[in-house]
C-alpha atoms as a PDB file:
ATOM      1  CA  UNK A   1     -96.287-180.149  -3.359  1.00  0.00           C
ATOM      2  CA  UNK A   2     -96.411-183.248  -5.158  1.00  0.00           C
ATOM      3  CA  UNK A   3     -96.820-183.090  -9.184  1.00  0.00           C
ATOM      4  CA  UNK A   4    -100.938-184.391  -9.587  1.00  0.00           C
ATOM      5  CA  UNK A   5     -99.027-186.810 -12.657  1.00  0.00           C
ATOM      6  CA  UNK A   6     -95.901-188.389  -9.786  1.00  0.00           C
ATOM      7  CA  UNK A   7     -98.296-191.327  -9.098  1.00  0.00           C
ATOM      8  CA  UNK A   8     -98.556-191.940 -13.432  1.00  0.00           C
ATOM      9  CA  UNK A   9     -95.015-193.488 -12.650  1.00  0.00           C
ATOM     10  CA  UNK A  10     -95.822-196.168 -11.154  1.00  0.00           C
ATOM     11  CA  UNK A  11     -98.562-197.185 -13.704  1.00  0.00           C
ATOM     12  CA  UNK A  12     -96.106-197.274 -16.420  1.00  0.00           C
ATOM     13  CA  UNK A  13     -94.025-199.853 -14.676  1.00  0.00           C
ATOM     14  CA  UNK A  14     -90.825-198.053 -13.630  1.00  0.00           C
ATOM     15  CA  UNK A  15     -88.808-200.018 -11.346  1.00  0.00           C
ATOM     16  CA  UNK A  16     -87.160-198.326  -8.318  1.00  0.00           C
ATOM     17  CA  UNK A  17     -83.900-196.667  -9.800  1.00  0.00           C
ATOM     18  CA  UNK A  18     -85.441-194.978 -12.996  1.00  0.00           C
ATOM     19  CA  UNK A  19     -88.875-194.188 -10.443  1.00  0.00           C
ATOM     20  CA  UNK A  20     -86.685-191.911  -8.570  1.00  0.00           C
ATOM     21  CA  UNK A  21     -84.716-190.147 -11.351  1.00  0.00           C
ATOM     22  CA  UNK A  22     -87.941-189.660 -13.277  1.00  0.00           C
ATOM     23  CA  UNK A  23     -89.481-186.416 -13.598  1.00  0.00           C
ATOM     24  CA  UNK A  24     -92.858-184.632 -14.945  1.00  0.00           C
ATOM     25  CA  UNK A  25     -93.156-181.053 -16.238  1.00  0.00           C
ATOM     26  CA  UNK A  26     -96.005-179.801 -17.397  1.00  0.00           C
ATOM     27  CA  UNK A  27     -95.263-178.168 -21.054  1.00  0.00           C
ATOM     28  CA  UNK A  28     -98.718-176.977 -21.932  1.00  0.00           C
ATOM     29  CA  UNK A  29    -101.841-176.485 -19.867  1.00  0.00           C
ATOM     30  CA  UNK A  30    -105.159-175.943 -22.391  1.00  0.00           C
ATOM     31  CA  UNK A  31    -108.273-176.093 -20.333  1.00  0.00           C
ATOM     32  CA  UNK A  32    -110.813-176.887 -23.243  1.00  0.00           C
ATOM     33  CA  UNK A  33    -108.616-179.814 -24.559  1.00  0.00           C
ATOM     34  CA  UNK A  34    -108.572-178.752 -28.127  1.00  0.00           C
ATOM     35  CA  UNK A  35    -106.219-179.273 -30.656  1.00  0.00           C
ATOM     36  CA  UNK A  36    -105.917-175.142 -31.119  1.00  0.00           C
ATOM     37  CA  UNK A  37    -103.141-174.663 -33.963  1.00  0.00           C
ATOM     38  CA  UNK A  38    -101.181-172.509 -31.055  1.00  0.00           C
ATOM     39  CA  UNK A  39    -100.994-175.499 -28.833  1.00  0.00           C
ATOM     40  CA  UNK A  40     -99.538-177.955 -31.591  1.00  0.00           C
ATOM     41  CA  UNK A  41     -97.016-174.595 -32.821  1.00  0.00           C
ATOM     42  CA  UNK A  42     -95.913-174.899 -29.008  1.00  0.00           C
ATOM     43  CA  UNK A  43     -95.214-178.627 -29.347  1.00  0.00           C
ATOM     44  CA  UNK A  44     -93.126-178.629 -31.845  1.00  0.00           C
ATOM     45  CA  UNK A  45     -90.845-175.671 -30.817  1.00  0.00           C
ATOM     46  CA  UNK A  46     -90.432-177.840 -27.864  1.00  0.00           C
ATOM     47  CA  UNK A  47     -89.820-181.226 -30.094  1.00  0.00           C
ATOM     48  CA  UNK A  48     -87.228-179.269 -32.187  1.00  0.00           C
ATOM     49  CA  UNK A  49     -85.361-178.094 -29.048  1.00  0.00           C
ATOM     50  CA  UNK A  50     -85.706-181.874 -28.024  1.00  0.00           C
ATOM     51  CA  UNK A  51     -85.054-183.494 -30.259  1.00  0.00           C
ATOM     52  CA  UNK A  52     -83.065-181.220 -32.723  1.00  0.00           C
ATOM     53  CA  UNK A  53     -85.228-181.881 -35.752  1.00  0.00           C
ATOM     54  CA  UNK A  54     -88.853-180.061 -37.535  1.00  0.00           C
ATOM     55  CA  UNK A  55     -90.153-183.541 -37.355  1.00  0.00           C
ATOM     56  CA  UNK A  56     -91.376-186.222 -35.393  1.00  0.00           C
ATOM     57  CA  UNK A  57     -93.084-189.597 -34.845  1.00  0.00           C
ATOM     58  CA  UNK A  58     -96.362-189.426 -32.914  1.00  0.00           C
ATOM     59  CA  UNK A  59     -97.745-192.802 -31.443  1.00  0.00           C
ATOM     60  CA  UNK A  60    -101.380-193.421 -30.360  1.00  0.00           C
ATOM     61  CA  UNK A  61    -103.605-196.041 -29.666  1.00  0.00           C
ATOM     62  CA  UNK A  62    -107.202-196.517 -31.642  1.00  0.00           C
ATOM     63  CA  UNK A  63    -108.989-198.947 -29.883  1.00  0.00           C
ATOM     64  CA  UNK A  64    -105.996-201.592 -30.484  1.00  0.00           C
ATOM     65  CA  UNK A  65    -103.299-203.249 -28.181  1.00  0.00           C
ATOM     66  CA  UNK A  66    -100.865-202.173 -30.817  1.00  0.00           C
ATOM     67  CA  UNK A  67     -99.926-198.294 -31.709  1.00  0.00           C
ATOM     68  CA  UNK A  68    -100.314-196.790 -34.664  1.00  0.00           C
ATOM     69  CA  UNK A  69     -97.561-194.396 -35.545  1.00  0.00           C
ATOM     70  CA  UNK A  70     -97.047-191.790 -38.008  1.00  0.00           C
ATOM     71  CA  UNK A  71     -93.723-189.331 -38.441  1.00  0.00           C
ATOM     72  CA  UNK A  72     -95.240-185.454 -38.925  1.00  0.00           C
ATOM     73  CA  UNK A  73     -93.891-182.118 -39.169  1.00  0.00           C
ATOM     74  CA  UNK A  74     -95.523-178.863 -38.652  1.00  0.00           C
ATOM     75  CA  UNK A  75     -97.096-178.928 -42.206  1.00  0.00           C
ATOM     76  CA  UNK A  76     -99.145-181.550 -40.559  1.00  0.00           C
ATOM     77  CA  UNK A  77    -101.112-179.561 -38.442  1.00  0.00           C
ATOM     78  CA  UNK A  78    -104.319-180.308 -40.284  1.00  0.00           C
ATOM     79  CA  UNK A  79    -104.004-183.944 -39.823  1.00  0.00           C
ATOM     80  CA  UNK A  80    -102.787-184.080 -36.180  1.00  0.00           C
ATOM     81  CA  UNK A  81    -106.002-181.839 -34.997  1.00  0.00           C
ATOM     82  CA  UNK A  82    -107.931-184.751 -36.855  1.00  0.00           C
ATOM     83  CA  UNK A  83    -105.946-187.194 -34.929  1.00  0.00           C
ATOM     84  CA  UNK A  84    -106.321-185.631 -32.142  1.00  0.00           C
ATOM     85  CA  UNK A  85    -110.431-185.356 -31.751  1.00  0.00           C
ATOM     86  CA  UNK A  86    -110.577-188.714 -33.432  1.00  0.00           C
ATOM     87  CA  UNK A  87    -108.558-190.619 -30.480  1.00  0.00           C
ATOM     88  CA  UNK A  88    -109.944-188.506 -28.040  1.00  0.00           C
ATOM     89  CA  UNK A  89    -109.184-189.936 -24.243  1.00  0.00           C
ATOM     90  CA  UNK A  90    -106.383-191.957 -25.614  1.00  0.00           C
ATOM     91  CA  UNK A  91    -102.428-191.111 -25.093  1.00  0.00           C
ATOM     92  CA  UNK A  92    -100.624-188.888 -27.796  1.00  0.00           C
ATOM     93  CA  UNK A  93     -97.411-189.422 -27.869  1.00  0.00           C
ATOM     94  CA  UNK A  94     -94.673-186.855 -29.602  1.00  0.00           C
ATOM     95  CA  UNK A  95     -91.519-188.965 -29.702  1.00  0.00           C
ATOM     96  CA  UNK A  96     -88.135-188.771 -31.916  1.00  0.00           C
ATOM     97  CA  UNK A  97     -88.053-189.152 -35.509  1.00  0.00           C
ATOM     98  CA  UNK A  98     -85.599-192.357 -35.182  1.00  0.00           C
ATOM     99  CA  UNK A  99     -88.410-194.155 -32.508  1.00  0.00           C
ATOM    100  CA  UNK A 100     -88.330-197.802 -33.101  1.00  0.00           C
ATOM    101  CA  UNK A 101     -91.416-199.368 -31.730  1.00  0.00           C
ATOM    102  CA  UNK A 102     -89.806-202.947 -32.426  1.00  0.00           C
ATOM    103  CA  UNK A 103     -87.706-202.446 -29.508  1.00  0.00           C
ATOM    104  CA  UNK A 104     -90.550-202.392 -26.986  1.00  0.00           C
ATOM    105  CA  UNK A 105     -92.565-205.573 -26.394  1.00  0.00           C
ATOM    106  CA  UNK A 106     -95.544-205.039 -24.170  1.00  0.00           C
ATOM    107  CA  UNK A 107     -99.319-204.160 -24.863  1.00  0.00           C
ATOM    108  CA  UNK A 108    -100.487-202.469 -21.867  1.00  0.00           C
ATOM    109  CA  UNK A 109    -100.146-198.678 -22.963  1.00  0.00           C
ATOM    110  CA  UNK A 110     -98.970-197.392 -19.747  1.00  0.00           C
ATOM    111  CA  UNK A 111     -96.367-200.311 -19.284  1.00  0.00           C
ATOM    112  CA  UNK A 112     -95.426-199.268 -23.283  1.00  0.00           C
ATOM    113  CA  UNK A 113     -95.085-195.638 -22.497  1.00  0.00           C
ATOM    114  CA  UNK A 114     -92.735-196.390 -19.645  1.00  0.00           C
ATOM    115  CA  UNK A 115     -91.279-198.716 -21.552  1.00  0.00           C
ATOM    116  CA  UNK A 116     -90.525-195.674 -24.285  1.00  0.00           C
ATOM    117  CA  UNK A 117     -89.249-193.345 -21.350  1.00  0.00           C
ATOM    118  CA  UNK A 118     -86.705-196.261 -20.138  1.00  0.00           C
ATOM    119  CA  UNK A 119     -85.146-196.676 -23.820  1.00  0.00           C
ATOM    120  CA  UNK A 120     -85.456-193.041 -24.807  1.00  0.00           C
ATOM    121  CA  UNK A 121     -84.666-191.214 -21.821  1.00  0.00           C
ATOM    122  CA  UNK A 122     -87.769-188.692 -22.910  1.00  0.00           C
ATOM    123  CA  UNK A 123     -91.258-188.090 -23.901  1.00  0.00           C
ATOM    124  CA  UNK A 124     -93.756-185.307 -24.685  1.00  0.00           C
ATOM    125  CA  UNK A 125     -97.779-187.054 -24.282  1.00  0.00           C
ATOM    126  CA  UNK A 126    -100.713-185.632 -24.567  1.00  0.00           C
ATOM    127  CA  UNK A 127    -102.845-186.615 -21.547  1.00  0.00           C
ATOM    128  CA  UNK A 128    -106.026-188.505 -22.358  1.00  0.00           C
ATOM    129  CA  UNK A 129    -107.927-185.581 -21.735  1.00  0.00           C
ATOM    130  CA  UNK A 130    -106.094-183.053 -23.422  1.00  0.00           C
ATOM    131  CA  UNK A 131    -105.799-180.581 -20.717  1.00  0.00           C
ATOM    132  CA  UNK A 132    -101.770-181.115 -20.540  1.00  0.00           C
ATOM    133  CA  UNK A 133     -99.092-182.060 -22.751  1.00  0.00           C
ATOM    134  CA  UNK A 134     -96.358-182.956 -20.366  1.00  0.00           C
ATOM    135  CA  UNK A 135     -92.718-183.848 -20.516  1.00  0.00           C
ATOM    136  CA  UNK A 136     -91.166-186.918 -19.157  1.00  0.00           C
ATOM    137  CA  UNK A 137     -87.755-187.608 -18.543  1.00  0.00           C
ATOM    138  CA  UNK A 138     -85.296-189.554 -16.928  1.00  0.00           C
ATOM    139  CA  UNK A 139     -81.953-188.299 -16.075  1.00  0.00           C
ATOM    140  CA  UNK A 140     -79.528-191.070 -16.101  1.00  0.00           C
ATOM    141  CA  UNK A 141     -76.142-190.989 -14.848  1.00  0.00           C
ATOM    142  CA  UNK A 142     -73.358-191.531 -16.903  1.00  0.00           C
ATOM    143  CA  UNK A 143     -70.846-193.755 -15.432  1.00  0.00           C
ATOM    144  CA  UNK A 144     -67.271-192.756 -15.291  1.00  0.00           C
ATOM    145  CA  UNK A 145     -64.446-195.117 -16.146  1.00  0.00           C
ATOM    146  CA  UNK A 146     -61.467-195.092 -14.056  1.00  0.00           C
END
């Protein structure tokens, strides 16, 4: 059976190669969509196993073509429920500590987020809803040099 989010990659603008090594997982399901403090605990075991560090940079979007970002740790808990009901049917994104939004040059927040995946390799998002947090990934080959 086919993952309900496969179809999400194509709206963020993969191109053939990276479509097909691409792959969803579902990390958290929360029916109500609330920020619970267990939910964001979860999320950042899985962003220190990740990424190997007790922080990260979120990224959302407010109403504006460009994202705000912010880098938060698990003392930020307080703040990111905030966050979270204040954007509320917008993207959250949980990305590394080092992301560079400089690097990536488009507006459209889907083409952005798949622009993120391409030059990262990975991303945890919060679905506009809030009744997932999933994991993306793409699993790129490494080339071997004769």
């Amino acid at each position: 059976m086919a993952h309900l989010w496969d179809s999400f990659l194509d709206e963020i603008g993969l191109d053939k190669v990276d479509r097909e090594i691409a792959n969803i997982t579902t990390l958290i399901e929360e029916p109500s969509g609330e920020p619970k403090e267990q939910v964001l605990d979860e999320i950042f075991d899985f962003v220190k196993r990740l990424y190997g560090d007790e922080k990260c940079t979120i990224l959302w979007w407010d109403g504006k073509t460009i994202p705000s970002t912010k880098i938060v740790s698990k003392d930020d808990i307080g703040y990111l429920q905030n966050l979270w009901s204040r954007i509320a049917g917008n993207y959250l994104l949980f990305l590394p500590i080092t992301f560079d939004e400089s690097k990536i040059n488009v507006e459209d927040e889907e083409k952005f987020i798949g622009r993120i995946l391409v030059l990262y390799s990975h991303l945890i998002l919060k679905s506009p809803d809030a009744y997932e947090i999933l994991y993306f990934k793409i699993k790129k080959n490494k080339t071997l040099i004769n």
